[in-house]
Protein backbone atom coordinates (compact mmCIF):
# COMPACT_ATOMS: atom_id res chain seq x y z
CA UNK A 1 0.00 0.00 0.00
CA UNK A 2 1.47 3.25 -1.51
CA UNK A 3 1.78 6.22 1.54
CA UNK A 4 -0.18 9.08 0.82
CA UNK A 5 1.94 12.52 0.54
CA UNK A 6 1.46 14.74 3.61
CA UNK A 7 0.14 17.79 2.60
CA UNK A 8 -0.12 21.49 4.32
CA UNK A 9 -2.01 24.93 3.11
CA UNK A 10 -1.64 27.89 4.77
CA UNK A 11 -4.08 30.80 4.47
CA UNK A 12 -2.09 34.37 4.82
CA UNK A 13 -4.83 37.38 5.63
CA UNK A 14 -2.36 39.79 6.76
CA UNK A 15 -0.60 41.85 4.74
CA UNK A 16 1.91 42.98 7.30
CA UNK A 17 6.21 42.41 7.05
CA UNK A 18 5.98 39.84 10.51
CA UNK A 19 2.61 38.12 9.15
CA UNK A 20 4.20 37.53 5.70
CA UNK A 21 6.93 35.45 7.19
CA UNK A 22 5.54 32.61 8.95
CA UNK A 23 3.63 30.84 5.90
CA UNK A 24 7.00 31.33 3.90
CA UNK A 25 9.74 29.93 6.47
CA UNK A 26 7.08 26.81 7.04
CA UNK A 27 6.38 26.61 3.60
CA UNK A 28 9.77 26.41 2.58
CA UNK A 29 10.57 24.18 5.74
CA UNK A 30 7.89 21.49 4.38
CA UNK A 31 8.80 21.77 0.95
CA UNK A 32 12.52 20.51 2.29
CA UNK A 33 10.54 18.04 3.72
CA UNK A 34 8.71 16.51 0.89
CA UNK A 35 5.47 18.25 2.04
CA UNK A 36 2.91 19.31 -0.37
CA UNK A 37 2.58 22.73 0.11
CA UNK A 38 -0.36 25.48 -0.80
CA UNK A 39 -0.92 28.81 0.15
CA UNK A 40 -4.28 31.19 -0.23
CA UNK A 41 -4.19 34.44 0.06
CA UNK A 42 -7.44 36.52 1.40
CA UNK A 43 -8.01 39.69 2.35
CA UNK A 44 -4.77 41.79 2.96
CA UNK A 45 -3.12 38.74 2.91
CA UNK A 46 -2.88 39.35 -1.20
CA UNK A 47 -0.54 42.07 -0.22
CA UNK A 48 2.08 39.54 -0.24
CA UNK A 49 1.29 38.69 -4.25
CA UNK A 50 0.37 41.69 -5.30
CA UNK A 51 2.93 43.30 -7.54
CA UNK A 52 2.63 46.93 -6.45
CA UNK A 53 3.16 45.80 -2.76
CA UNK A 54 4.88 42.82 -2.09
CA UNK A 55 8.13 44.95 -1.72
CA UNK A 56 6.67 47.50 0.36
CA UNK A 57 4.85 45.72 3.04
CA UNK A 58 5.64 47.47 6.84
CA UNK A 59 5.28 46.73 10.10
CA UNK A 60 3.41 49.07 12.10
CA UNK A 61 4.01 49.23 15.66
CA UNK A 62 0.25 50.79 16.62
CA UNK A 63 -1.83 48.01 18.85
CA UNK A 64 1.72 45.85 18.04
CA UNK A 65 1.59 44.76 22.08
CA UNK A 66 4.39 42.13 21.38
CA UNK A 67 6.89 44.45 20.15
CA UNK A 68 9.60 44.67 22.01
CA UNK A 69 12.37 47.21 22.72
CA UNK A 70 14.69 44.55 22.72
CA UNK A 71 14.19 44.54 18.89
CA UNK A 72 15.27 47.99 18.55
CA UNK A 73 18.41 47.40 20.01
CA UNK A 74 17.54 48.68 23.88
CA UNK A 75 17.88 45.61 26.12
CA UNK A 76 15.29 43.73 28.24
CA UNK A 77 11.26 42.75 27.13
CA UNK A 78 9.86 46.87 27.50
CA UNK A 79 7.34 47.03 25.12
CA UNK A 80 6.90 50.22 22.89
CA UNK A 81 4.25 52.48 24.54
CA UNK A 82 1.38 52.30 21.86
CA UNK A 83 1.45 56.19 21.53
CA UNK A 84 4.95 56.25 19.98
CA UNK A 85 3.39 53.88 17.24
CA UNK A 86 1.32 56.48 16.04
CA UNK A 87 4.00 59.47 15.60
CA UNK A 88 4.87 60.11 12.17
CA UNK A 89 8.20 57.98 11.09
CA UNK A 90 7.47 55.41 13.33
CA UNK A 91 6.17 52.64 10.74
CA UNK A 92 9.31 52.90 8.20
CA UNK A 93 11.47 53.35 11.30
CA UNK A 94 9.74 49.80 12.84
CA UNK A 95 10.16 48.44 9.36
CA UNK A 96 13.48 49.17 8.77
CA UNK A 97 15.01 47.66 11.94
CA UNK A 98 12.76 44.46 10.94
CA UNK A 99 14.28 44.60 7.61
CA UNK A 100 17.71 45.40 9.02
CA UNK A 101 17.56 42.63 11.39
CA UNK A 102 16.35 39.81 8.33
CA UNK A 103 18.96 41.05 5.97
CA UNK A 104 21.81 40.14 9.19
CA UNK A 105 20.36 36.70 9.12
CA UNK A 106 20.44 36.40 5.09
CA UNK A 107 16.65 35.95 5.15
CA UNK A 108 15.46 36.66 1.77
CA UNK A 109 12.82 39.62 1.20
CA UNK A 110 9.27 38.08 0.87
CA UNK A 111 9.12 38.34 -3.25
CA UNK A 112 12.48 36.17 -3.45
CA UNK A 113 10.85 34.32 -0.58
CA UNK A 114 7.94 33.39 -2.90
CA UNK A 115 10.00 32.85 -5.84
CA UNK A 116 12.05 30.03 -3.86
CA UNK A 117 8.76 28.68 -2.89
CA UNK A 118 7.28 28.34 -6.28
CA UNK A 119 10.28 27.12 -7.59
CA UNK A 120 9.91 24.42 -5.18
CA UNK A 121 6.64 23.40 -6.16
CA UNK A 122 4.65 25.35 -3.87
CA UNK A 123 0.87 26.39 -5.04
CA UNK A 124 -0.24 29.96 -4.46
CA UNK A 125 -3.47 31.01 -5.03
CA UNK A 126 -5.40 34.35 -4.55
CA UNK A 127 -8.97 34.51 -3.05
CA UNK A 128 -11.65 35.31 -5.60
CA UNK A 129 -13.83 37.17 -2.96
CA UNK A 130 -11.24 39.27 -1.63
CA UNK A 131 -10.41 39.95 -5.73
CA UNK A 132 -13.69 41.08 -6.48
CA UNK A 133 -13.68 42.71 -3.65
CA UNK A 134 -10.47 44.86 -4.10
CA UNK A 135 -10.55 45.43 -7.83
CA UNK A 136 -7.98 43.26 -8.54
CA UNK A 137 -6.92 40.65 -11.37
CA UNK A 138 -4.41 37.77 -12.09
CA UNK A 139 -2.42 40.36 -14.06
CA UNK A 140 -1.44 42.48 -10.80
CA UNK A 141 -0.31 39.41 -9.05
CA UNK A 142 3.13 38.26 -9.34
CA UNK A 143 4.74 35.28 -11.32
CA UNK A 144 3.72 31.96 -9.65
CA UNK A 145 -0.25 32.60 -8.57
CA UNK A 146 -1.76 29.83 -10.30
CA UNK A 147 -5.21 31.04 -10.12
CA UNK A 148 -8.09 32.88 -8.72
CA UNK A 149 -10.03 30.28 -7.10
CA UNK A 150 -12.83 30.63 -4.02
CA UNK A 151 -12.93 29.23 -0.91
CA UNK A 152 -14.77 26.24 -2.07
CA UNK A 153 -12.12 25.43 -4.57
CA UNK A 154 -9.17 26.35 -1.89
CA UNK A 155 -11.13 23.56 0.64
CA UNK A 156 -11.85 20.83 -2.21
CA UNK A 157 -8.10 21.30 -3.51
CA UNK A 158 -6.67 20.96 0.30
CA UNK A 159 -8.69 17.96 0.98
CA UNK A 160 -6.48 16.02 4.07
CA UNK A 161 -4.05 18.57 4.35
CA UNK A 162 -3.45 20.54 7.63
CA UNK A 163 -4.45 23.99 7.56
CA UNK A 164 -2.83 26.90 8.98
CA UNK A 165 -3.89 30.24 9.16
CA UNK A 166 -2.39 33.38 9.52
């Protein structure tokens, strides 16, 4: 009796520099592990696909409680008072320690990210809802998105794999 392939889909809704990460790195992670791997984006999630933004997804710090001032270099677990988050600056100054702090590591930017991952075999796909319901088309995602496909389709194509969403 032949084993079935494990499979695993992950659902990205946020469109956010730390939510874009954590489909990705377990993507590619199961992908190294023979995993089938699919990923649906919804919502702002599709910022991660879309052309015009998948380069210029932030992190803002506003209702952010887990940031830490650890991250910006000032030792211990203080978090950032919420009210700094919302002076001017502060989301390209948040993202640009993030991105500081990837490139040390040699973590790839998300679009080479999703490159890797399609060049591994992983599926993307984009919600059709959340299409319709920003305007959007196949042409303004990137290279890779297979399709447009609804929920329905995502569930009956992910049949017996484990879900994860983000």
């Amino acid at each position: 009796m032949a084993e079935e392939q494990r499979k695993i889909a992950f659902i990205c809704s946020k469109g956010n520099l730390d939510m874009a990460y954590p489909a990705l790195v377990m993507g590619w992670a199961a992908l190294g592990n023979g995993i089938d791997v699919t990923i649906f984006f919804t919502f702002w999630g599709m910022d991660m696909i879309n052309k015009a933004r998948v380069d210029h997804l932030e992190i803002p710090p506003v209702a952010n409680a887990s940031m830490k001032m650890n991250m910006m270099g000032i030792p211990g677990y203080i978090g950032i008072p919420q009210f700094l988050g919302a002076f001017p600056g502060m989301t390209p100054f948040a993202t640009s320690l993030m991105k500081q702090k990837m490139d040390k590591l040699g973590v790839p930017p998300v679009s080479e990210y999703l490159q890797m991952l399609v060049d591994g075999g992983a599926k993307l796909y984009a919600c059709k809802m959340s299409v319709d319901m920003f305007g959007l088309k196949k042409e303004d995602f990137i290279d890779g998105v297979i399709d447009i496909v609804t929920a329905g389709d995502f569930m009956d194509m992910t049949e017996g794999a484990q879900i994860i969403f983000i």
